[in-house]
C-alpha atoms as a PDB file:
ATOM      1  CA  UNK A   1       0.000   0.000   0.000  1.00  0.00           C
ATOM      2  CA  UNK A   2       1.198   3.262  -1.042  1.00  0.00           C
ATOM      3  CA  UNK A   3       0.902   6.255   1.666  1.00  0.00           C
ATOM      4  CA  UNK A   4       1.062   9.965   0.618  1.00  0.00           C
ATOM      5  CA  UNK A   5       2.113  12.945   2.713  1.00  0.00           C
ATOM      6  CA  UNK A   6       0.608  16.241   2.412  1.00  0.00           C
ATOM      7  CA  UNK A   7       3.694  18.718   1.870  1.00  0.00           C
ATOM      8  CA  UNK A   8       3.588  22.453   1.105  1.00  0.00           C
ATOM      9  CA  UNK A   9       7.428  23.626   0.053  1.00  0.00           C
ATOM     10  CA  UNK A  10       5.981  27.081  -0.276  1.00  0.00           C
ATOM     11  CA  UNK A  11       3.933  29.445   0.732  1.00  0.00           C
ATOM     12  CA  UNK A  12       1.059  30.917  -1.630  1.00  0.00           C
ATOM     13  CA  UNK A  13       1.570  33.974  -3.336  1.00  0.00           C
ATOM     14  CA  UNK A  14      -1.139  35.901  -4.474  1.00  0.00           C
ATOM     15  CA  UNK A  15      -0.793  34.556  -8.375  1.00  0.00           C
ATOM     16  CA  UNK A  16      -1.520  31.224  -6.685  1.00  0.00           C
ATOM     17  CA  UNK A  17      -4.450  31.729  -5.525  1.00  0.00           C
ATOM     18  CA  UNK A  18      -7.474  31.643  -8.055  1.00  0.00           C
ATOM     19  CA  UNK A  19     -10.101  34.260  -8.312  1.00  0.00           C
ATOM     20  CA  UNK A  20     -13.550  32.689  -7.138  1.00  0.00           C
ATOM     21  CA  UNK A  21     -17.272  34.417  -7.325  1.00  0.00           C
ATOM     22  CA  UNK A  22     -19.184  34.693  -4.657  1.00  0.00           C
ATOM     23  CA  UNK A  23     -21.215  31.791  -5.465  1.00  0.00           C
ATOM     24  CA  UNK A  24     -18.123  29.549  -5.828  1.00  0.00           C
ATOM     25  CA  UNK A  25     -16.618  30.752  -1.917  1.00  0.00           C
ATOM     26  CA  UNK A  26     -20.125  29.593  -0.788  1.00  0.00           C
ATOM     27  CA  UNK A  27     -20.124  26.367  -2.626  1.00  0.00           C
ATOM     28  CA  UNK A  28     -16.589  25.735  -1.381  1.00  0.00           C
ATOM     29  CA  UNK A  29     -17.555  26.574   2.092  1.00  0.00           C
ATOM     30  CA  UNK A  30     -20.674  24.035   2.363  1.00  0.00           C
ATOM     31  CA  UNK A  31     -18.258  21.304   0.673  1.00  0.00           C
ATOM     32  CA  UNK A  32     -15.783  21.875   3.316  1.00  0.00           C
ATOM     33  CA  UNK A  33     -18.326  21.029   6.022  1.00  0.00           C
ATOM     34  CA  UNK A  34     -19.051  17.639   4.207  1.00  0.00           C
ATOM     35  CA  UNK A  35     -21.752  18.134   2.330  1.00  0.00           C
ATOM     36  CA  UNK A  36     -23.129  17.234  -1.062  1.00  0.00           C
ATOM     37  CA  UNK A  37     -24.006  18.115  -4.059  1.00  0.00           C
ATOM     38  CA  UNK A  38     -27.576  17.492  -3.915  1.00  0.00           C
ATOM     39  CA  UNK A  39     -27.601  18.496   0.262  1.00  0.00           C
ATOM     40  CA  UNK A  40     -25.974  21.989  -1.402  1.00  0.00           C
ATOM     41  CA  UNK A  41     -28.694  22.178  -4.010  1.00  0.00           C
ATOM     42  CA  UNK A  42     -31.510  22.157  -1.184  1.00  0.00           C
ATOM     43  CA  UNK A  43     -29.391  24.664   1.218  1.00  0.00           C
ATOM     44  CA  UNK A  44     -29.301  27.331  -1.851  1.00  0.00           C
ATOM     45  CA  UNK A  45     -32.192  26.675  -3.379  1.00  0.00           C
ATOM     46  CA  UNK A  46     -30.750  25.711  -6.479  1.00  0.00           C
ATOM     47  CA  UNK A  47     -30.507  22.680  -8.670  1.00  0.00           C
ATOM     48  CA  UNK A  48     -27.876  19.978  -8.388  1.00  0.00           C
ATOM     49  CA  UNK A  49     -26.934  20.560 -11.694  1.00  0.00           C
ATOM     50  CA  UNK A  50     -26.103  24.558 -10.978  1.00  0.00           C
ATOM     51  CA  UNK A  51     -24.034  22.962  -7.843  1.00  0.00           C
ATOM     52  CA  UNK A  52     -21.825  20.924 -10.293  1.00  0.00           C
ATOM     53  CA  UNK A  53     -21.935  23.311 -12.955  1.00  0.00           C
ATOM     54  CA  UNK A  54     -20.072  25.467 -10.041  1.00  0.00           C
ATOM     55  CA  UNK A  55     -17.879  22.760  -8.420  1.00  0.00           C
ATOM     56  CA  UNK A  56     -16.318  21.924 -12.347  1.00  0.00           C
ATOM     57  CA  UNK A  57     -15.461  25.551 -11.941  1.00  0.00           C
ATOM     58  CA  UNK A  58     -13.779  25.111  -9.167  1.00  0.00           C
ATOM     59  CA  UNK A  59     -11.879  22.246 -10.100  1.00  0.00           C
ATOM     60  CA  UNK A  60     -10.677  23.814 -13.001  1.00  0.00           C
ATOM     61  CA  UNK A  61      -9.562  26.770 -10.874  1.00  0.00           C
ATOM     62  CA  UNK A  62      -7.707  24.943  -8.510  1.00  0.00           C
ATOM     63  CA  UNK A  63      -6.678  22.234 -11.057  1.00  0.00           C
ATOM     64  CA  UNK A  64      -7.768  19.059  -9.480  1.00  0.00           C
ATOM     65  CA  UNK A  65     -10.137  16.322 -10.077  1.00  0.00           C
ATOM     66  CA  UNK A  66     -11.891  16.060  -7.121  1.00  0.00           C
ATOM     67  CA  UNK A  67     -14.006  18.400  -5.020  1.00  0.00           C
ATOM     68  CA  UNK A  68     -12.007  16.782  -1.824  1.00  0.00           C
ATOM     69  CA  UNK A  69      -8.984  18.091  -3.209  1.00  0.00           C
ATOM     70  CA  UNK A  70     -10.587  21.660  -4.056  1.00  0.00           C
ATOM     71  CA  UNK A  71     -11.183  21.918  -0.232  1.00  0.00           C
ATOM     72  CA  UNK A  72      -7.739  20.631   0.573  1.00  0.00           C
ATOM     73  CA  UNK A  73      -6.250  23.401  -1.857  1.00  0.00           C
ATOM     74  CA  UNK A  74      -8.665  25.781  -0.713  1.00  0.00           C
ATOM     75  CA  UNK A  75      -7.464  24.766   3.026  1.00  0.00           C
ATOM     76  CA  UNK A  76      -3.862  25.080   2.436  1.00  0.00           C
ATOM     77  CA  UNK A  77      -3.920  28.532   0.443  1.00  0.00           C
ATOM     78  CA  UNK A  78      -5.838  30.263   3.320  1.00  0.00           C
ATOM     79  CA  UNK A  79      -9.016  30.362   1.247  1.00  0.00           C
ATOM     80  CA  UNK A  80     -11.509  28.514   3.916  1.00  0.00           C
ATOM     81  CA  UNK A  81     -11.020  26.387   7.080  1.00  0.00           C
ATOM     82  CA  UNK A  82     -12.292  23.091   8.054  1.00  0.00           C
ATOM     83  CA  UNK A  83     -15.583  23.983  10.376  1.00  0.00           C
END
């Protein structure tokens, strides 16, 4: 079994860190508390399809594959904290 360590070799600058909209901080924020998609959807009144129209967005922005990992980048550039 292979084991990974999280490792930051330097802090973020300011070009690191992606621009997000308003809509996108509070999608990121309700994904960092563990929710879903569809649990997202209900919270904002919105449909799940608008919540993963925004969390490809965010992806993108960070450049991952995974909305775990868009928190985790989000975490370690000082974007959001874990609730």
């Amino acid at each position: 079994m292979t084991h990974f360590r999280y490792q930051s070799h330097t802090p973020a600058t300011l070009h690191d860190i992606p621009h997000l909209t308003p809509k996108e901080h509070e999608i990121l924020d309700w994904c960092s508390r563990g929710k879903t998609s569809a649990e997202i959807a209900i919270i904002l009144n919105k449909s799940e399809t608008t919540i993963n129209f925004h969390m490809a967005n965010l992806r993108a922005k960070f450049n991952v594959t995974s909305r775990h990992a868009a928190v985790l980048k989000a975490i370690k550039l000082g974007m959001t904290t874990l609730p």
